[in-house]
N, C-alpha and C. Protein backbone atom coordinates (compact mmCIF):
# COMPACT_ATOMS: atom_id res chain seq x y z
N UNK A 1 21.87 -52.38 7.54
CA UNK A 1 22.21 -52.68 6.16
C UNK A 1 21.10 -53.53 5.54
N UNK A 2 20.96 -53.29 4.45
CA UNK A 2 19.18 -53.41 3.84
C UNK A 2 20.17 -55.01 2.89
N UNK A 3 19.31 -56.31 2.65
CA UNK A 3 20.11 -57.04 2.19
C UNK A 3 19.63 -56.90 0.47
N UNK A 4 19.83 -57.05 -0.02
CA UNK A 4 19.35 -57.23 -1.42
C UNK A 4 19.28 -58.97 -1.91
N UNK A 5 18.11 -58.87 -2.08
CA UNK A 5 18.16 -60.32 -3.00
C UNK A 5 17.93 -60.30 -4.44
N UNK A 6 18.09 -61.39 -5.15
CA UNK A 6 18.08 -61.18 -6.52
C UNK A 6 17.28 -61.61 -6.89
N UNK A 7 16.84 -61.14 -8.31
CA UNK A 7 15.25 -60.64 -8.91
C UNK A 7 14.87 -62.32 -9.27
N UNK A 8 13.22 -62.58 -8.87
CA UNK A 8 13.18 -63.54 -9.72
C UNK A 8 12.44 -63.54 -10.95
N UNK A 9 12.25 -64.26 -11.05
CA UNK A 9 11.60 -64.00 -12.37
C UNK A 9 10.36 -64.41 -12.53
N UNK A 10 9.89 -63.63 -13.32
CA UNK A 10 8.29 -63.47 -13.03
C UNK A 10 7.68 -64.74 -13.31
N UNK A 11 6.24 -65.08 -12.88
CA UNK A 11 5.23 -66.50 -13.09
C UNK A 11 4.79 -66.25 -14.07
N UNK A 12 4.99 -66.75 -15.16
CA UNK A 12 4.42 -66.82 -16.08
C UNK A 12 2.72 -67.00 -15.75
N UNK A 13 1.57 -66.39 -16.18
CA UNK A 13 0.25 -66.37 -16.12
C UNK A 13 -0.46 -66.12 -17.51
N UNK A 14 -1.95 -67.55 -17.61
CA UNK A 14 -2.42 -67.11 -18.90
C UNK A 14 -2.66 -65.96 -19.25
N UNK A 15 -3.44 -65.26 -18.48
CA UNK A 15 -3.77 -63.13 -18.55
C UNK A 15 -2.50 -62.54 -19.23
N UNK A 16 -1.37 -62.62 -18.24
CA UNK A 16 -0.22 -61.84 -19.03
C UNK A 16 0.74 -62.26 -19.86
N UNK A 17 0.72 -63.60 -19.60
CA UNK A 17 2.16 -64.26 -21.15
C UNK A 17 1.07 -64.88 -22.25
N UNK A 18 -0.47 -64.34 -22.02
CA UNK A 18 -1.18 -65.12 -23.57
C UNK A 18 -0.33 -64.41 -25.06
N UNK A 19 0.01 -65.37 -25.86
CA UNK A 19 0.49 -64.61 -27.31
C UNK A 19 -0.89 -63.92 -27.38
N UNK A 20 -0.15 -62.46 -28.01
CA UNK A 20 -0.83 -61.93 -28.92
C UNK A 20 -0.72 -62.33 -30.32
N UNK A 21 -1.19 -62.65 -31.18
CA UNK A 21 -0.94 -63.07 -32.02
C UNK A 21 -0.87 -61.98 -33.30
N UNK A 22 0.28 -61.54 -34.23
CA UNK A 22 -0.01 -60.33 -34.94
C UNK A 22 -0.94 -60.29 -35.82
N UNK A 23 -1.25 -61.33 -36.57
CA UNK A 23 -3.07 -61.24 -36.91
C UNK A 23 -3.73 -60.88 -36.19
N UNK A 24 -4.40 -60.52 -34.85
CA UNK A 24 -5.02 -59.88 -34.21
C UNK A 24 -4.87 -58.28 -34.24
N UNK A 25 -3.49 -57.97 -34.27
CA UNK A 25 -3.42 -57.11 -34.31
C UNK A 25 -2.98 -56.10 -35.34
N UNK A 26 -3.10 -56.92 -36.68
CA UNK A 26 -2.98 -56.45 -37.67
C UNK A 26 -5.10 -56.41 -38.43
N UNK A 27 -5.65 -57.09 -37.58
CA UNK A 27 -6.70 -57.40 -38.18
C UNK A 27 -7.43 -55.96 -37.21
N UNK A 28 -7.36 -55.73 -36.00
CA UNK A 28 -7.97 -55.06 -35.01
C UNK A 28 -7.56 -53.62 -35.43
N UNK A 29 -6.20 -53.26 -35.49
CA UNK A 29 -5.28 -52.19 -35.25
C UNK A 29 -5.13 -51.48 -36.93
N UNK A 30 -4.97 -52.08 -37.50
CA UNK A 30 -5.06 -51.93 -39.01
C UNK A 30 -6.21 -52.02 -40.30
N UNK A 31 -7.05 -53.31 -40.32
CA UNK A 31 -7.62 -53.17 -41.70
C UNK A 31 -9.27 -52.80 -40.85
N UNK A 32 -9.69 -53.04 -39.46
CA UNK A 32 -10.61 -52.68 -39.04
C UNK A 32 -11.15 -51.32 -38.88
N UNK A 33 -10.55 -50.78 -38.43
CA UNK A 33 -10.35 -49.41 -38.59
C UNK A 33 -10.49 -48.38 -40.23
N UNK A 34 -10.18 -49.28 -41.18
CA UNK A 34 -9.80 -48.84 -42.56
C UNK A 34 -11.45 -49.46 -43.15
N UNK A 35 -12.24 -50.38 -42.57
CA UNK A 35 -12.94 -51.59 -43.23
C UNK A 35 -12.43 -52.03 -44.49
N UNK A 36 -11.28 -53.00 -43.78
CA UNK A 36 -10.62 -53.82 -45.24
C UNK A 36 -10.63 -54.77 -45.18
N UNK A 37 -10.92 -55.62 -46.11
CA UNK A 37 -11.29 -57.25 -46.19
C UNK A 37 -10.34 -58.00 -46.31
N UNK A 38 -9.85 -59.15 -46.58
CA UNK A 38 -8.60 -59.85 -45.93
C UNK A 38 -8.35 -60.08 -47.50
N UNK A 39 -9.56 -60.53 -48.92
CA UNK A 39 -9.03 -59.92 -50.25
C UNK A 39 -8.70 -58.58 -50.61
N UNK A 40 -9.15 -57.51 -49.62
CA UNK A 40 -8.83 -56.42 -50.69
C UNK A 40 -7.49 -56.06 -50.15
N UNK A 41 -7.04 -56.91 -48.91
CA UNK A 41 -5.57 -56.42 -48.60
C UNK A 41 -4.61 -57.32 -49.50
N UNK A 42 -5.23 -58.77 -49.39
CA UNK A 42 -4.71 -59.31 -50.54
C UNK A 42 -4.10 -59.01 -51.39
N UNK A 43 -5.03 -58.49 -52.66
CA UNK A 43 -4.99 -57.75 -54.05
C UNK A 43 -4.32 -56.72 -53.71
N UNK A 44 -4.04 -55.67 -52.59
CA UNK A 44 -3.14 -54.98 -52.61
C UNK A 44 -1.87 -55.06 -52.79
N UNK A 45 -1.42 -56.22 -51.44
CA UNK A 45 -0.02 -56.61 -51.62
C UNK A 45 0.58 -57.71 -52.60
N UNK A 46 -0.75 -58.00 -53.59
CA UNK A 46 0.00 -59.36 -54.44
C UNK A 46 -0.20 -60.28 -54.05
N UNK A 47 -0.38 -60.82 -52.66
CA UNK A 47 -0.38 -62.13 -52.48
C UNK A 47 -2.03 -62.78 -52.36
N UNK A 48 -1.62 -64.27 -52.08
CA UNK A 48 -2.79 -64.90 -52.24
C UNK A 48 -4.03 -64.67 -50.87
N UNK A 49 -5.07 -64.72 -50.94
CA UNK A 49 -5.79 -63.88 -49.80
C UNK A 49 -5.89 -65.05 -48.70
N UNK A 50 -5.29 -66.26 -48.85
CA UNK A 50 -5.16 -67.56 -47.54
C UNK A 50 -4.01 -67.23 -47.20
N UNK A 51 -3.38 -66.22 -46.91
CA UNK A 51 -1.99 -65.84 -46.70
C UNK A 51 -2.59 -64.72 -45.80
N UNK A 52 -3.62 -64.02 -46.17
CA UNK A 52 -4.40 -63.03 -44.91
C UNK A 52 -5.05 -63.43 -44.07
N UNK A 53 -5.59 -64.47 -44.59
CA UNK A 53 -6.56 -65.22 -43.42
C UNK A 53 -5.94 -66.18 -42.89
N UNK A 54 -5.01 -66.68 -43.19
CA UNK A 54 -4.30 -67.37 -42.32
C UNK A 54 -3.64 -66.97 -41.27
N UNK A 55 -2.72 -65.75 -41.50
CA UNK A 55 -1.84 -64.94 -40.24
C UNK A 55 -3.29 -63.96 -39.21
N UNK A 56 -4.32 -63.95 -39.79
CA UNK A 56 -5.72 -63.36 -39.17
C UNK A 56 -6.26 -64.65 -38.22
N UNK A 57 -6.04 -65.80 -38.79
CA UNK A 57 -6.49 -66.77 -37.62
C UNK A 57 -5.36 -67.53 -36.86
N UNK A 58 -4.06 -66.63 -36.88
CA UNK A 58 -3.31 -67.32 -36.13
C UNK A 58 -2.67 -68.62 -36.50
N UNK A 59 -2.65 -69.25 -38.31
CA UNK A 59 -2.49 -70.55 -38.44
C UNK A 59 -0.91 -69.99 -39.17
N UNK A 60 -0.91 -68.82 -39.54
CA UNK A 60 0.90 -68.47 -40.38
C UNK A 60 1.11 -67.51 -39.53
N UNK A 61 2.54 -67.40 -39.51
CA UNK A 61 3.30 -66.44 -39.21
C UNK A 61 3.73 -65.64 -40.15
N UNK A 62 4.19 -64.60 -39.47
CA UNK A 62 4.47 -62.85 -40.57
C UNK A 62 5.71 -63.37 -40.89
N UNK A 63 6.63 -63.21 -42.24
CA UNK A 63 7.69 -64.11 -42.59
C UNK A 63 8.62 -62.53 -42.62
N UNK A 64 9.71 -62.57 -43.44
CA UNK A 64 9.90 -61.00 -43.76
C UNK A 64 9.47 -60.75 -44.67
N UNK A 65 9.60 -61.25 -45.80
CA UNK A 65 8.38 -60.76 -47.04
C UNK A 65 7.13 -60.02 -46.41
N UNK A 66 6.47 -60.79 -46.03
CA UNK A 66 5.55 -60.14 -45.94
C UNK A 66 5.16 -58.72 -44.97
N UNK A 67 6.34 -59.10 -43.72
CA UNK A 67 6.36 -57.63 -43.02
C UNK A 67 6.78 -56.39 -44.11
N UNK A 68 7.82 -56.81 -44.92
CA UNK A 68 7.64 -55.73 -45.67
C UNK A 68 6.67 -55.30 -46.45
N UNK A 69 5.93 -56.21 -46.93
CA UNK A 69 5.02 -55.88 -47.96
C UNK A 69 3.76 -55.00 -46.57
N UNK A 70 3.71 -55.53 -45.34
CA UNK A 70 2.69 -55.02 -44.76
C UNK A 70 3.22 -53.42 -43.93
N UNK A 71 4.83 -53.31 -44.19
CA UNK A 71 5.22 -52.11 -43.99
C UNK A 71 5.13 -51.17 -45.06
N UNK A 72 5.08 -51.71 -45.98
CA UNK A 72 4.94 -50.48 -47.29
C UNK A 72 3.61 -49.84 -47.34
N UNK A 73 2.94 -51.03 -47.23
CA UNK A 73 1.78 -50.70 -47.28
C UNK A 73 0.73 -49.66 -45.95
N UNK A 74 1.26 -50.06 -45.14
CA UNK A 74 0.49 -49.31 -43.92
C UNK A 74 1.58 -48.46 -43.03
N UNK A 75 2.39 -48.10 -43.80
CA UNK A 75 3.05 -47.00 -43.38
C UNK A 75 4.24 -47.50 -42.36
N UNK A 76 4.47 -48.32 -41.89
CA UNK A 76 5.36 -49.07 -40.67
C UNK A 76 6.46 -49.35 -40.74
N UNK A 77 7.25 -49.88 -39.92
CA UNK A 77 8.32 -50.76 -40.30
C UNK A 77 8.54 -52.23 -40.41
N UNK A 78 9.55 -52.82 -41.23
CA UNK A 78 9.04 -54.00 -41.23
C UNK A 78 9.16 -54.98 -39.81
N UNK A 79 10.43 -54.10 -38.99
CA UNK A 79 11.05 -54.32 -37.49
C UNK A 79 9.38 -54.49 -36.70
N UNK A 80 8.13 -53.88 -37.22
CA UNK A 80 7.60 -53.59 -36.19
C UNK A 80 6.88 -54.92 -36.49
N UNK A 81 6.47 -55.21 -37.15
CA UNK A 81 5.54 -56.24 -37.61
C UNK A 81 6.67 -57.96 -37.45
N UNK A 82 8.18 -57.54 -37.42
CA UNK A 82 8.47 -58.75 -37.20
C UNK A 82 8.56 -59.09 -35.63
N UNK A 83 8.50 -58.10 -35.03
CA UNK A 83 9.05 -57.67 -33.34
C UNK A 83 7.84 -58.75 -33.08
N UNK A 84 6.49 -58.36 -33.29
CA UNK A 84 5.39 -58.98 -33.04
C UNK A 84 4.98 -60.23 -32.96
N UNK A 85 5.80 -60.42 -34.09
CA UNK A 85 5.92 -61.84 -34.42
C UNK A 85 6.60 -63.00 -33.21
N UNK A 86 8.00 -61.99 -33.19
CA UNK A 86 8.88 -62.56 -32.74
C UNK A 86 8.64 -62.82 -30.95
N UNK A 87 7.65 -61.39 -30.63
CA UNK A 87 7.44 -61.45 -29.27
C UNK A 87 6.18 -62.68 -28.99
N UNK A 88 5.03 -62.86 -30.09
CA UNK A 88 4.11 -63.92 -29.66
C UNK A 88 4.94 -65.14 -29.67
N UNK A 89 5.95 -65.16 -30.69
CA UNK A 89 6.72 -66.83 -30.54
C UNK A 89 7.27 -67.23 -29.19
N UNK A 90 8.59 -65.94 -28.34
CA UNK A 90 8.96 -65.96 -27.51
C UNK A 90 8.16 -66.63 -26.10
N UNK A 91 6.64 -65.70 -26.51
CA UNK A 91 5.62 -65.69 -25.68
C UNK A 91 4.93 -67.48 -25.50
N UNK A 92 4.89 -67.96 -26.54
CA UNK A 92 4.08 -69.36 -26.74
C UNK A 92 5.30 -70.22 -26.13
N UNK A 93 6.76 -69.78 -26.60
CA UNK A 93 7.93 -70.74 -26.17
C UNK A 93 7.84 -70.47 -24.63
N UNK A 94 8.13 -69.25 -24.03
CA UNK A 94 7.87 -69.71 -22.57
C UNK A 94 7.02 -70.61 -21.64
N UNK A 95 5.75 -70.21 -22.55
CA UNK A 95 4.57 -70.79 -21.92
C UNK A 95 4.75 -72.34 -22.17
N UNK A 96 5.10 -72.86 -23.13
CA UNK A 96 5.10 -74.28 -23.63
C UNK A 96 6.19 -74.69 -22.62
N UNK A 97 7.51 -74.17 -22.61
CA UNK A 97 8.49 -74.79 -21.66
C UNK A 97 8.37 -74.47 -20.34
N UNK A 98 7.22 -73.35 -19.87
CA UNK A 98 6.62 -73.62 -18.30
C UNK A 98 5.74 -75.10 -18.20
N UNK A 99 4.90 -75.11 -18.81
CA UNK A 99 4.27 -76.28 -18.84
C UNK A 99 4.51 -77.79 -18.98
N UNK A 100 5.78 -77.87 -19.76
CA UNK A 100 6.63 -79.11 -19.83
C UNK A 100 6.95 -79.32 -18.69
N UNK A 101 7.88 -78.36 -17.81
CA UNK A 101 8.51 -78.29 -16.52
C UNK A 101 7.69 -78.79 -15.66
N UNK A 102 6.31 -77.75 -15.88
CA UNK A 102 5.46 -78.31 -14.71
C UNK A 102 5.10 -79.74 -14.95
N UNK A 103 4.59 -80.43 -15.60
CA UNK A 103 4.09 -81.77 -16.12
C UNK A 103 5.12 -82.89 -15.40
N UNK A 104 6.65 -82.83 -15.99
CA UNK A 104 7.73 -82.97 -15.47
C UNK A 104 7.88 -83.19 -14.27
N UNK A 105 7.69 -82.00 -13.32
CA UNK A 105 7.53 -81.55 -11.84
C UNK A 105 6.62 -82.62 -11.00
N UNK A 106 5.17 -82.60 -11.67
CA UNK A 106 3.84 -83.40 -11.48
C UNK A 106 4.84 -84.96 -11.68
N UNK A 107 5.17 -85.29 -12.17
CA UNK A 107 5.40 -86.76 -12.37
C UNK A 107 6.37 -87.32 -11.74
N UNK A 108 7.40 -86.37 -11.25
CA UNK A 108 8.22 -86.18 -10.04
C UNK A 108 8.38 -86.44 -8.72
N UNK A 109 7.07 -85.60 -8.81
CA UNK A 109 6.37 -85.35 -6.84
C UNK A 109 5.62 -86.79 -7.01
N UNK A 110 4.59 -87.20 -7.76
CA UNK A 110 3.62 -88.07 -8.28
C UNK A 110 3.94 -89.44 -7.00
N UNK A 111 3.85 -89.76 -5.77
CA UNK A 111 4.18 -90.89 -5.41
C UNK A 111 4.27 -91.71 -6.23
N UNK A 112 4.97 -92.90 -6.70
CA UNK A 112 4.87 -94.41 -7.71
C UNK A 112 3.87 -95.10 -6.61
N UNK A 113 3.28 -95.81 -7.53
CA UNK A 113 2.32 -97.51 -6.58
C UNK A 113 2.92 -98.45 -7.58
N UNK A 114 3.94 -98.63 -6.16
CA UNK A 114 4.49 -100.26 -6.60
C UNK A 114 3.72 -100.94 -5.58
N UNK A 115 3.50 -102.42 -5.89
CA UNK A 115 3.08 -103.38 -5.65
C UNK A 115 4.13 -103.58 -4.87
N UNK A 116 3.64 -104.01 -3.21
CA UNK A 116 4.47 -104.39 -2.57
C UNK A 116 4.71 -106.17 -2.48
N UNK A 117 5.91 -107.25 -2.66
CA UNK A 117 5.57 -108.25 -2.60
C UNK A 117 5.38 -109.03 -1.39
N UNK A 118 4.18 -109.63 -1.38
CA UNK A 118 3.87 -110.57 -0.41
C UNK A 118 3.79 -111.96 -0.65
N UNK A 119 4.82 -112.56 0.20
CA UNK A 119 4.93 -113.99 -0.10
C UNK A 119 3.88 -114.72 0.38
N UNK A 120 3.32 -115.79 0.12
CA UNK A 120 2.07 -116.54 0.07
C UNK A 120 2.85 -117.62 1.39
N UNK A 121 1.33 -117.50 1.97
CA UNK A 121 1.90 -118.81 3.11
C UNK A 121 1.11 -120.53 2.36
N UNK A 122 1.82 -121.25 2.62
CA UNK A 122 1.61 -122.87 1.80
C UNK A 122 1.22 -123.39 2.82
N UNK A 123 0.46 -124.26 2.93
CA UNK A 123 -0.28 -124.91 4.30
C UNK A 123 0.40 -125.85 4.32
């Protein structure tokens, strides 16, 4: 009889839990391919063009507004562009609460140096 154990769960590693970030892949996958500038996507969708370059350098996130506006525009859904979103957040939250743990862990194991007391001899 074969025993079964239960699954664990995977190690989180920089290589495979790095966020992708959907500016990357709206910048790589989409306007690169097209050669589109982060104003002329701008001026497309209305908005202000630090609203492209911001989610392009990773400093905003895709809100729903704007997945829609970037689903109308490039043919998509807005599910797909928020999924992305939602999977780099997931992705940064694991990684951040592996790293707490571990830190945690480290300070744990960490022997303390207490000062041991030694009484003084008086002549």
């Amino acid at each position: 009889m074969i025993e079964r154990q239960p699954p664990t769960a995977p190690r989180l590693t920089d290589d495979a839990e790095s966020p992708i970030p959907p500016g990357q892949v709206l910048g790589s996958e989409f306007m690169v391919p097209r050669m589109m500038s982060a104003s002329l996507l701008a001026r497309a969708l209305g908005v202000p063009v630090n609203r492209i370059t911001d989610i392009l350098g990773g400093k905003r996130r895709i809100t729903a507004r704007t997945a829609l506006l970037l689903a109308e525009y490039f043919h998509t859904s807005p599910e797909f562009w928020l999924r992305l979103q939602m999977d780099a957040d997931l992705r940064q939250a694991r990684r951040d609460r592996c790293n707490r743990c571990h830190t945690r862990r480290m300070a744990i194991e960490r022997p303390q140096h207490r000062p041991q007391y030694r009484p003084q001899h008086s002549p």
